[in-house]
C-alpha atoms as a PDB file:
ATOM      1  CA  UNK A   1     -49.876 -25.276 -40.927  1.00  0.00           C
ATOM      2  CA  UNK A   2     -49.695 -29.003 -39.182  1.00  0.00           C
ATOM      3  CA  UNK A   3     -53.520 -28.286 -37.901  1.00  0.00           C
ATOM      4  CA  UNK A   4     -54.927 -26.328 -40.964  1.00  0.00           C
ATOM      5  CA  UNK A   5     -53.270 -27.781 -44.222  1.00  0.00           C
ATOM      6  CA  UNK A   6     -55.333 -26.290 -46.317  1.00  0.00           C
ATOM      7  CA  UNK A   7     -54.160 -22.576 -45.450  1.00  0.00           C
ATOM      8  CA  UNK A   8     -51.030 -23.567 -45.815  1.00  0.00           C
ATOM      9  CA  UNK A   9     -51.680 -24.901 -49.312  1.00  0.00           C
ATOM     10  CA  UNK A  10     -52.858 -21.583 -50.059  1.00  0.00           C
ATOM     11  CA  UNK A  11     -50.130 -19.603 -49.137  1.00  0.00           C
ATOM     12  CA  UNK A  12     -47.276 -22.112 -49.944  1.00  0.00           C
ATOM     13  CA  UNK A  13     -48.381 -23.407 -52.779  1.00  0.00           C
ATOM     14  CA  UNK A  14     -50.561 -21.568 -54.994  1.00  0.00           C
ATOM     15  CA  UNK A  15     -49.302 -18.415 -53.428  1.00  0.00           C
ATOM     16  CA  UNK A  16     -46.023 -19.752 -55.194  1.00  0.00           C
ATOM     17  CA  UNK A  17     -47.730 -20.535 -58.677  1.00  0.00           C
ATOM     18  CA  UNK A  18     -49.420 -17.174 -58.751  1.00  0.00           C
ATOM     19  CA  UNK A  19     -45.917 -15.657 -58.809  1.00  0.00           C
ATOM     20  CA  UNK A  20     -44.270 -17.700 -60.924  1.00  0.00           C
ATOM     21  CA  UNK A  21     -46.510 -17.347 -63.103  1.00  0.00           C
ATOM     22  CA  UNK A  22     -46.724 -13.412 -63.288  1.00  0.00           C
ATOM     23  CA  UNK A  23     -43.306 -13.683 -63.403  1.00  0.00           C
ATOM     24  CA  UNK A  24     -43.184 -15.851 -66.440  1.00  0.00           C
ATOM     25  CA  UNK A  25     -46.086 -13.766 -67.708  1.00  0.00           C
ATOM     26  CA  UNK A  26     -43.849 -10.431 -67.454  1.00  0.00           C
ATOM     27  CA  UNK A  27     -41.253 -11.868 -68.459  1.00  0.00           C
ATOM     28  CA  UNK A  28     -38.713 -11.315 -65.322  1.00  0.00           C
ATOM     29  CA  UNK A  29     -35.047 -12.391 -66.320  1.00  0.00           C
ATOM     30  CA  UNK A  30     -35.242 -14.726 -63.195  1.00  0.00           C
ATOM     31  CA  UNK A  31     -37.118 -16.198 -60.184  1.00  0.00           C
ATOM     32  CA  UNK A  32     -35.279 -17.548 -57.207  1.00  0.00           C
ATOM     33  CA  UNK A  33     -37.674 -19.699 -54.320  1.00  0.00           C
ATOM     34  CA  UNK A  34     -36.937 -20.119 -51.103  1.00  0.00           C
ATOM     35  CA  UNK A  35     -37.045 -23.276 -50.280  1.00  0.00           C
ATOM     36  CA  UNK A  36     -36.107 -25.542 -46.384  1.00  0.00           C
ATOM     37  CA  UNK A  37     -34.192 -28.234 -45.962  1.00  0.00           C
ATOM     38  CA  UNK A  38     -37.704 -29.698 -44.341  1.00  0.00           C
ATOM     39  CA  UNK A  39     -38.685 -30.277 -48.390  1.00  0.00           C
ATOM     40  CA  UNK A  40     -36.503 -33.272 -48.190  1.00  0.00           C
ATOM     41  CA  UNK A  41     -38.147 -36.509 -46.844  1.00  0.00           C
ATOM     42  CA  UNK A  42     -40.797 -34.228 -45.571  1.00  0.00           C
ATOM     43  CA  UNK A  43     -42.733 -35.188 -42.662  1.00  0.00           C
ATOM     44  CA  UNK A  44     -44.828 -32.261 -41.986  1.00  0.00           C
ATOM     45  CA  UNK A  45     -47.407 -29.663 -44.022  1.00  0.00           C
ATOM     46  CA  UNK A  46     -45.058 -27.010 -43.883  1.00  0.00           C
ATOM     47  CA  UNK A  47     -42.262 -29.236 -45.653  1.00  0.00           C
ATOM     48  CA  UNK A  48     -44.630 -31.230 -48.286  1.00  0.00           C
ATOM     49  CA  UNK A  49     -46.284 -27.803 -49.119  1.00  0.00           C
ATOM     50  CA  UNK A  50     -42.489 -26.422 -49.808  1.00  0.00           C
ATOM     51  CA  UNK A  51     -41.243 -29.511 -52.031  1.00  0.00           C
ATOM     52  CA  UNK A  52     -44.480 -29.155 -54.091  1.00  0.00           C
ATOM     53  CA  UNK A  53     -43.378 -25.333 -54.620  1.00  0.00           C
ATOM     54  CA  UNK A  54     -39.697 -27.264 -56.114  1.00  0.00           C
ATOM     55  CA  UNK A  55     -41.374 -29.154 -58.069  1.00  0.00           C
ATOM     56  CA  UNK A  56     -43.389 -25.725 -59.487  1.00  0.00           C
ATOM     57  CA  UNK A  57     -39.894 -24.017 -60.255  1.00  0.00           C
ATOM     58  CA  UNK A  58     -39.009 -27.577 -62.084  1.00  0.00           C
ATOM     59  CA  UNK A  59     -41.879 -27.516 -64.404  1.00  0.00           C
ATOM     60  CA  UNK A  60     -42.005 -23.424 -64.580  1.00  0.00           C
ATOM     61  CA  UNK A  61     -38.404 -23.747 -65.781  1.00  0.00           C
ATOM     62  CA  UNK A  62     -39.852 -25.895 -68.763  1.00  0.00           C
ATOM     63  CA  UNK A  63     -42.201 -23.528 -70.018  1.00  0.00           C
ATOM     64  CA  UNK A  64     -41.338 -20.123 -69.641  1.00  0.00           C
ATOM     65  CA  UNK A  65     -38.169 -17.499 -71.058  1.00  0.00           C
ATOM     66  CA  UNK A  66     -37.923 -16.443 -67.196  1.00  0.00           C
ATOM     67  CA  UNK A  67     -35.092 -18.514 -65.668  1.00  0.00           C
ATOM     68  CA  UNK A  68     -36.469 -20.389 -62.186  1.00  0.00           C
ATOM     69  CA  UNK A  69     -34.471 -21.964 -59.471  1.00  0.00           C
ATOM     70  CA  UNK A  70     -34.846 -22.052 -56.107  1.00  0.00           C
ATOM     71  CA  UNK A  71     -32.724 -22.351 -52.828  1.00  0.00           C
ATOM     72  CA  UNK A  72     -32.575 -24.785 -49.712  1.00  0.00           C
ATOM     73  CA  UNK A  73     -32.127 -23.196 -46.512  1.00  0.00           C
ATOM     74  CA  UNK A  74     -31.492 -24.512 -42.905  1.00  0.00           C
ATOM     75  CA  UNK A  75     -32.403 -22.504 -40.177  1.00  0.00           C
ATOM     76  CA  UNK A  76     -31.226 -19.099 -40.385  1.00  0.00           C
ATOM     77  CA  UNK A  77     -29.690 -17.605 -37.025  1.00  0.00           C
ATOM     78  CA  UNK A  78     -31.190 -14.568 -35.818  1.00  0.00           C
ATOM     79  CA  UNK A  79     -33.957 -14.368 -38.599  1.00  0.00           C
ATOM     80  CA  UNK A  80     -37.899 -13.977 -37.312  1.00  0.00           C
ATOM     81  CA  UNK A  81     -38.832 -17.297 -35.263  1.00  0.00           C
ATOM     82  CA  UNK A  82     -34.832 -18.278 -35.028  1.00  0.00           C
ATOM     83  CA  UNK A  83     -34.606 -20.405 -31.640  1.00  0.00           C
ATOM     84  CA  UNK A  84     -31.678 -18.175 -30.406  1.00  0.00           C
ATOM     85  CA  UNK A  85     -33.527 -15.231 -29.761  1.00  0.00           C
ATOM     86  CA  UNK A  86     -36.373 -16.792 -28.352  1.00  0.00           C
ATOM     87  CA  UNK A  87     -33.747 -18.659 -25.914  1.00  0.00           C
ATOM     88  CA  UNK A  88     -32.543 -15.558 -24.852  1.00  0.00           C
ATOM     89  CA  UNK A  89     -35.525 -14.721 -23.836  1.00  0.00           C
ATOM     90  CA  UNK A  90     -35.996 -17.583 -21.575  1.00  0.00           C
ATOM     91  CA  UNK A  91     -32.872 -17.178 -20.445  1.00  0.00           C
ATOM     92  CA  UNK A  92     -33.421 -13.402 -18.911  1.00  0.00           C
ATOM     93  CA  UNK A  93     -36.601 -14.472 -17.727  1.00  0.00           C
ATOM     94  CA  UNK A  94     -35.142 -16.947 -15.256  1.00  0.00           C
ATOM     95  CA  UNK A  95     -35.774 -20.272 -17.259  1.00  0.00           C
ATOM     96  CA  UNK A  96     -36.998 -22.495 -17.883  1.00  0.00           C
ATOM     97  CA  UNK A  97     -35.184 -23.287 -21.445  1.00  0.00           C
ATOM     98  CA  UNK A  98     -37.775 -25.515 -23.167  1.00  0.00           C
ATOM     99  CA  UNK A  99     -36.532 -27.815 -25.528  1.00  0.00           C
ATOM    100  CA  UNK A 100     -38.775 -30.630 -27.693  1.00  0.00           C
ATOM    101  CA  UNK A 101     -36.382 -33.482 -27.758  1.00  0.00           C
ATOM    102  CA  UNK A 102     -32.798 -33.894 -26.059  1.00  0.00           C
ATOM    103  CA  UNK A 103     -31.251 -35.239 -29.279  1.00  0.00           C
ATOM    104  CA  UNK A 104     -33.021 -33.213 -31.482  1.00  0.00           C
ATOM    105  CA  UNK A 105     -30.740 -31.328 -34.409  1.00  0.00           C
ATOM    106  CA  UNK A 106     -30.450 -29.018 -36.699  1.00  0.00           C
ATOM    107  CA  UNK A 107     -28.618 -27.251 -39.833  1.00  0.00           C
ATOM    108  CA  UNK A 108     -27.596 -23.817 -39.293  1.00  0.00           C
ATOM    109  CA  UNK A 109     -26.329 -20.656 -41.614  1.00  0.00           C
ATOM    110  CA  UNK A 110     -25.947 -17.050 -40.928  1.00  0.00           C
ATOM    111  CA  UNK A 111     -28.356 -14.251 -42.631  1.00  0.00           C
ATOM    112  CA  UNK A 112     -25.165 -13.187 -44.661  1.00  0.00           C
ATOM    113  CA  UNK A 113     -24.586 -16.736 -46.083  1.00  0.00           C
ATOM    114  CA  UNK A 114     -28.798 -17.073 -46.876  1.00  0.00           C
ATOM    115  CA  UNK A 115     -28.242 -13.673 -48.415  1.00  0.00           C
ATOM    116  CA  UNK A 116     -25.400 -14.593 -50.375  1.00  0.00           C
ATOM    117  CA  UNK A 117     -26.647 -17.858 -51.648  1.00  0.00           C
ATOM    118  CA  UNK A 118     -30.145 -16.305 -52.887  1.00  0.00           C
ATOM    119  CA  UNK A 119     -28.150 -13.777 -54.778  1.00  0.00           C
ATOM    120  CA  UNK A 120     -25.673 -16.779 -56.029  1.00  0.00           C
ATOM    121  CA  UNK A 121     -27.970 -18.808 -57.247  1.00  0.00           C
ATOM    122  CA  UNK A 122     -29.616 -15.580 -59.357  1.00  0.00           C
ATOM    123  CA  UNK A 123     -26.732 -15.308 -60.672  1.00  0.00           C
ATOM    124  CA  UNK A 124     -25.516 -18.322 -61.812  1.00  0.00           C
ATOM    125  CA  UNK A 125     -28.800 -18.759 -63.366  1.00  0.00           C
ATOM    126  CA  UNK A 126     -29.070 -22.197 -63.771  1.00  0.00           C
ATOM    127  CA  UNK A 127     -32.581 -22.620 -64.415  1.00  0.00           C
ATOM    128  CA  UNK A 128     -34.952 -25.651 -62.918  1.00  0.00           C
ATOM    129  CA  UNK A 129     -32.115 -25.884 -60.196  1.00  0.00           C
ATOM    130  CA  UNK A 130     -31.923 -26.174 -56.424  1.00  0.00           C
ATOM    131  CA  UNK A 131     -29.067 -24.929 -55.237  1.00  0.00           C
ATOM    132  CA  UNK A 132     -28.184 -26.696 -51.507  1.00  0.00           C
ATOM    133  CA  UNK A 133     -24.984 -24.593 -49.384  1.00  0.00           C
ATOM    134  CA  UNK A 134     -23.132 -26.504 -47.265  1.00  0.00           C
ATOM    135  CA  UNK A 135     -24.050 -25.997 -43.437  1.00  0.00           C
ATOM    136  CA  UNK A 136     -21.547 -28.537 -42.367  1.00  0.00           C
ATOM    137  CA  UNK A 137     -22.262 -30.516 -39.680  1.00  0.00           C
ATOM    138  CA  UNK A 138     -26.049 -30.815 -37.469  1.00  0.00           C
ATOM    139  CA  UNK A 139     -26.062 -28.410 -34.348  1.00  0.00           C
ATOM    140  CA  UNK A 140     -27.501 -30.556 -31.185  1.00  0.00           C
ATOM    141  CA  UNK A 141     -30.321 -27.980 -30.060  1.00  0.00           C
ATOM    142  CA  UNK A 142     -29.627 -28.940 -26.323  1.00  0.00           C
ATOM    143  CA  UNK A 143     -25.788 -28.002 -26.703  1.00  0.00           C
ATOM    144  CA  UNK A 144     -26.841 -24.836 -28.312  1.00  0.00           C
ATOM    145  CA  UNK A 145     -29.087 -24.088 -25.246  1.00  0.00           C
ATOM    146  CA  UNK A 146     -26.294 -24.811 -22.792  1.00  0.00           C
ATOM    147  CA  UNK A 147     -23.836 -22.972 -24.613  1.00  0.00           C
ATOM    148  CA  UNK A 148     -25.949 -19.793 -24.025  1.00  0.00           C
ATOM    149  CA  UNK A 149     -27.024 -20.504 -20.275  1.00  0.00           C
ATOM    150  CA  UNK A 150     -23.221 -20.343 -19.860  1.00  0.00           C
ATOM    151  CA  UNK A 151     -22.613 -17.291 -22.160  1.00  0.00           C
ATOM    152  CA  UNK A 152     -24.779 -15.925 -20.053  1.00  0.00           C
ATOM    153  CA  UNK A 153     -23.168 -16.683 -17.005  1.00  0.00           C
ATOM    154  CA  UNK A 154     -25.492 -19.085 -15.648  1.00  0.00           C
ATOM    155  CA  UNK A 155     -25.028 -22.617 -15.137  1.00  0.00           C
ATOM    156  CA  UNK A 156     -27.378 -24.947 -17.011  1.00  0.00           C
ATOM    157  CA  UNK A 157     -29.454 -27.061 -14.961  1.00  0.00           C
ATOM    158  CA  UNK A 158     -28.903 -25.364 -12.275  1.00  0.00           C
ATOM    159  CA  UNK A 159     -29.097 -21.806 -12.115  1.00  0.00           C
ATOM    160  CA  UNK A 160     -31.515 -21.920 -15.345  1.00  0.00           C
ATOM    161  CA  UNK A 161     -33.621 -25.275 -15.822  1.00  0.00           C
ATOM    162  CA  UNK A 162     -34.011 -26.584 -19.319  1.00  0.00           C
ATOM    163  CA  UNK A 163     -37.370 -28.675 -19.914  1.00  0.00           C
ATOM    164  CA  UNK A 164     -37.788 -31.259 -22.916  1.00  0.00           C
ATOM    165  CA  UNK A 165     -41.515 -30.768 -24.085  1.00  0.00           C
ATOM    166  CA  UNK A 166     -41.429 -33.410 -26.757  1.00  0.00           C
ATOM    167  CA  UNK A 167     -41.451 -33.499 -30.253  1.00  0.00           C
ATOM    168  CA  UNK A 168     -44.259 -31.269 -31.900  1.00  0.00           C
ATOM    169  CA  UNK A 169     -46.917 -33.016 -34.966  1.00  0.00           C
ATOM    170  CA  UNK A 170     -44.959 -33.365 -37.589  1.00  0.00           C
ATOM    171  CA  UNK A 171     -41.322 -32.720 -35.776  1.00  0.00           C
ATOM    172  CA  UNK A 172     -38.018 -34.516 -37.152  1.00  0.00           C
ATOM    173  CA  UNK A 173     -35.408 -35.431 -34.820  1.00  0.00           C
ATOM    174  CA  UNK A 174     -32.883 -34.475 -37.815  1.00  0.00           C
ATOM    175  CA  UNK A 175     -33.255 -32.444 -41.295  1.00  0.00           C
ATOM    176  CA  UNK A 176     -31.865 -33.878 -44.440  1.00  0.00           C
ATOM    177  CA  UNK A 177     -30.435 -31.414 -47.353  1.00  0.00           C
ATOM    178  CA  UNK A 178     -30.513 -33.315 -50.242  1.00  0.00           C
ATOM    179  CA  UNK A 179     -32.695 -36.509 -51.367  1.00  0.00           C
ATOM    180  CA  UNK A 180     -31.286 -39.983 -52.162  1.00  0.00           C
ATOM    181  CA  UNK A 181     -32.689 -39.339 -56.065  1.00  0.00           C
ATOM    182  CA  UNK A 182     -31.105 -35.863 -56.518  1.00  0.00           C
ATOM    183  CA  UNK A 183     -27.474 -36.863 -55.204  1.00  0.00           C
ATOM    184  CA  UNK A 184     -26.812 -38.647 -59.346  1.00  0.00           C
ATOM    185  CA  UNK A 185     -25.081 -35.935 -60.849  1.00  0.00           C
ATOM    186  CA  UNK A 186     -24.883 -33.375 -58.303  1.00  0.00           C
ATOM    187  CA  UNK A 187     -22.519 -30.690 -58.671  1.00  0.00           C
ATOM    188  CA  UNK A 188     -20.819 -28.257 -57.012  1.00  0.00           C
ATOM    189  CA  UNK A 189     -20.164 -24.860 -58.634  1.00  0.00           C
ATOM    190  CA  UNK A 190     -18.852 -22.449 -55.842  1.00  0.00           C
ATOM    191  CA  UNK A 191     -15.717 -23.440 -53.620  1.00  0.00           C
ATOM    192  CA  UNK A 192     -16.939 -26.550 -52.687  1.00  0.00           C
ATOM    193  CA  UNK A 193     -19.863 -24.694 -50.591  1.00  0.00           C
ATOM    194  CA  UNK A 194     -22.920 -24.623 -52.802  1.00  0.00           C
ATOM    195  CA  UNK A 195     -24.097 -27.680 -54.117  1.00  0.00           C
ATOM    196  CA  UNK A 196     -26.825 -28.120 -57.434  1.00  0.00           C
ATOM    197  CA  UNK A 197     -29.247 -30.710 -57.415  1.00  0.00           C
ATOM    198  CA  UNK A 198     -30.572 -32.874 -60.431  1.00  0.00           C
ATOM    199  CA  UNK A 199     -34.030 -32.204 -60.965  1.00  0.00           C
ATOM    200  CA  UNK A 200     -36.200 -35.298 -60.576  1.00  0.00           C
ATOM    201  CA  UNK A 201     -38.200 -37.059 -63.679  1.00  0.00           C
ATOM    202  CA  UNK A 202     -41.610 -36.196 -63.768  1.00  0.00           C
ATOM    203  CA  UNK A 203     -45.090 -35.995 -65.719  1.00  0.00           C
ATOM    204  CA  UNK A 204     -46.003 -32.179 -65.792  1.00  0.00           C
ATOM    205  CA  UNK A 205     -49.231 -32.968 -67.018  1.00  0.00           C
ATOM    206  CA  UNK A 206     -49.712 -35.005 -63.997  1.00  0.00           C
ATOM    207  CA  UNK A 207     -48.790 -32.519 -61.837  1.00  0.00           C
ATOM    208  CA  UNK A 208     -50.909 -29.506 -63.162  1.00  0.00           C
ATOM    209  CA  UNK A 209     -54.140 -32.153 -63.405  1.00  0.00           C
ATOM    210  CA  UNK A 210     -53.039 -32.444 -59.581  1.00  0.00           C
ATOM    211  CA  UNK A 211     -52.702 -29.382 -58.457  1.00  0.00           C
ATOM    212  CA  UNK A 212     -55.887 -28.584 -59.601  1.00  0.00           C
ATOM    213  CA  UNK A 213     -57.344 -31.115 -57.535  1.00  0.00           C
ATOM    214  CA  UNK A 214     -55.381 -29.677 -54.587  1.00  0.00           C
ATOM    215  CA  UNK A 215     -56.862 -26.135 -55.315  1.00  0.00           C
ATOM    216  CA  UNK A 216     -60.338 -27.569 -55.307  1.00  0.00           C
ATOM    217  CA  UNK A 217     -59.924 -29.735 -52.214  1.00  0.00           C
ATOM    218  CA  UNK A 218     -58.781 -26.373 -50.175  1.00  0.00           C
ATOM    219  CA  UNK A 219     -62.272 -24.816 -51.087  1.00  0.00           C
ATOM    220  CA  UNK A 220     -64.575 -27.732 -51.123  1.00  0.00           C
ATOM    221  CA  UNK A 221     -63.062 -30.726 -49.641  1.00  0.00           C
ATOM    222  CA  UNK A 222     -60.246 -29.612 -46.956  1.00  0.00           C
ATOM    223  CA  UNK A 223     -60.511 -33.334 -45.508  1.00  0.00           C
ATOM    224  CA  UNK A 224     -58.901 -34.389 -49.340  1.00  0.00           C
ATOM    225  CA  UNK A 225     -55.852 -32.655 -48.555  1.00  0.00           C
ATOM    226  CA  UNK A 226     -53.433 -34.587 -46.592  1.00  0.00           C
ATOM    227  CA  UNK A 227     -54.307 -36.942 -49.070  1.00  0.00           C
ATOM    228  CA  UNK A 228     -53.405 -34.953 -52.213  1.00  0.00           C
ATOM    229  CA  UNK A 229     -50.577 -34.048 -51.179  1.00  0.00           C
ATOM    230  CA  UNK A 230     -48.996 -37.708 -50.182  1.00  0.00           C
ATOM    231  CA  UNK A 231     -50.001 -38.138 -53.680  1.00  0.00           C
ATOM    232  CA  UNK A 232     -48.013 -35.075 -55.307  1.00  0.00           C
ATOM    233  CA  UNK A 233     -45.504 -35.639 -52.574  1.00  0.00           C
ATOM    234  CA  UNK A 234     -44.739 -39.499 -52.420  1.00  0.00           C
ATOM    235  CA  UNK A 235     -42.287 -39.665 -49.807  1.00  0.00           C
ATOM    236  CA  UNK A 236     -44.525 -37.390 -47.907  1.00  0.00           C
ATOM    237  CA  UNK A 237     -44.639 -39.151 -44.029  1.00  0.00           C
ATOM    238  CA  UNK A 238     -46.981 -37.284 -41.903  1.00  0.00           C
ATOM    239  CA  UNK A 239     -47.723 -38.490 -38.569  1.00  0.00           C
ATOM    240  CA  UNK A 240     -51.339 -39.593 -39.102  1.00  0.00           C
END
C-alpha cells in the first residue's frame, strides 16, 4: 500500500463506500467497519486510507436508516500476517528473529475479544460511532520475541539470533487508540473495556466533493494522491 497508494485507495476506500452504500441502499439494520488503531495520527497509506473509511461511516450514519459504526482494532494474535506465527517460524528454522526496531511496540487482543467487540458494537448500535476496547498496556515487540525463543527452549541471542532491520516506510515506533479531538466526551459503555468515541465536526459536502477528486486521481493522476489524502486526512504524516 506504502509504494502503490492508489490501489490501496481502491480497495480501502471506495471499496468501503461501495458497501456502505449498498448497504444503506438495501436497507441492512446495521454496518459495522473494521477499523486499526494505525487510523489514529496516521503515518502511513494503509492508516490514512482506514481513517478516511471512519470518516465514511460518520457521514453514512447521517444519511441513511442503516445504523453505521465501526471498530478499532490492535493487532490481533494469531490472525493472517500476526507476527507470532511468523516468529515461530523463524524460530524452527534456526533464526534469525528479525525485528524492525528494538523499542518498537504494539497493542495486542485475542481473535475472541476482536470477535466479541465487532458483535458488541452491532449490538449496541450506536450509530456514527467508533467503538475503541481496551488492550491495556503496549507489548515491546523485542520482549515478545524473546519470550518465545525461550518458550521454545532456546536462549535468545544465543542459541537463536534476533536481527533489527529498521523501521519500514511509513512504520511507527508506537500506535495510538484514540485521537486528542475524540477523547471530549468519550464514554465507556461495557465494564470499563470498550470505549466510544465522539465523532469529529465536519463538512460532508467537503468530503464527498473530495473524495471524488480522490477517485479521479487513482485513474488519471496517481501522483495527486498522497496529496489528497493529507488533505482529507490532516494529521496525515507520511514520510515523504
Amino acid at each position: 500500500m506504502e509504494y502503490v497508494p492508489e490501489e490501496a485507495v481502491k480497495n480501502n476506500v471506495f471499496g468501503t463506500l461501495n458497501v456502505a452504500l449498498a448497504a444503506s441502499r438495501y436497507k441492512a439494520d446495521r454496518f459495522v467497519l473494521l477499523s486499526t488503531d494505525k487510523a489514529v495520527n496516521p503515518t502511513n497509506i494503509m492508516g490514512a486510507t482506514k481513517r478516511i473509511t471512519e470518516l465514511i461511516i460518520q457521514m453514512m450514519s447521517t444519511r441513511s436508516d442503516t445504523k453505521f459504526m465501526a471498530v478499532r482494532f490492535g493487532n490481533v494474535l494469531g490472525s493472517n500476517g500476526s507476527v507470532i506465527p511468523l516468529f515461530k517460524k523463524q524460530i524452527a528454522a534456526g533464526g534469525p528473529v528479525r525485528i524492525t526496531h528494538k523499542d518498537i511496540t504494539r497493542f495486542f487482543m485475542t481473535i475472541p475479544e476482536a470477535c466479541r467487540l465487532v458483535l458488541q458494537a452491532g449490538g449496541f448500535g450506536m450509530s456514527g460511532k467508533i467503538f475503541v476496547l481496551d488492550m491495556g498496556e503496549q507489548v515491546r515487540i523485542d520482549d515478545l520475541a524473546r519470550n518465545l525463543i525461550r518458550l521454545s527452549g532456546f536462549v535468545p541471542d544465543k542459541d537463536i539470533k534476533i536481527i533489527y532491520t529498521g523501521l519500514r516506510p511509513g512504520e511507527k515506533l508506537y500506535e495510538e487508540l484514540i485521537m486528542a479531538e475524540e477523547r471530549e466526551d468519550m464514554k465507556s459503555v461495557y465494564h470499563n473495556k470498550i470505549f466510544v468515541t465522539k465523532p469529529i465536526d465536519m463538512d460532508y459536502d467537503l468530503f464527498e466533493n473530495r473524495l471524488d477528486e480522490l477517485y479521479k486521481a487513482c485513474t488519471e493522476n496517481p501522483e495527486k494522491v498522497v496529496g489528497l489524502i493529507k488533505e482529507i486526512v490532516p494529521n496525515y504524516k507520511s514520510g515523504e
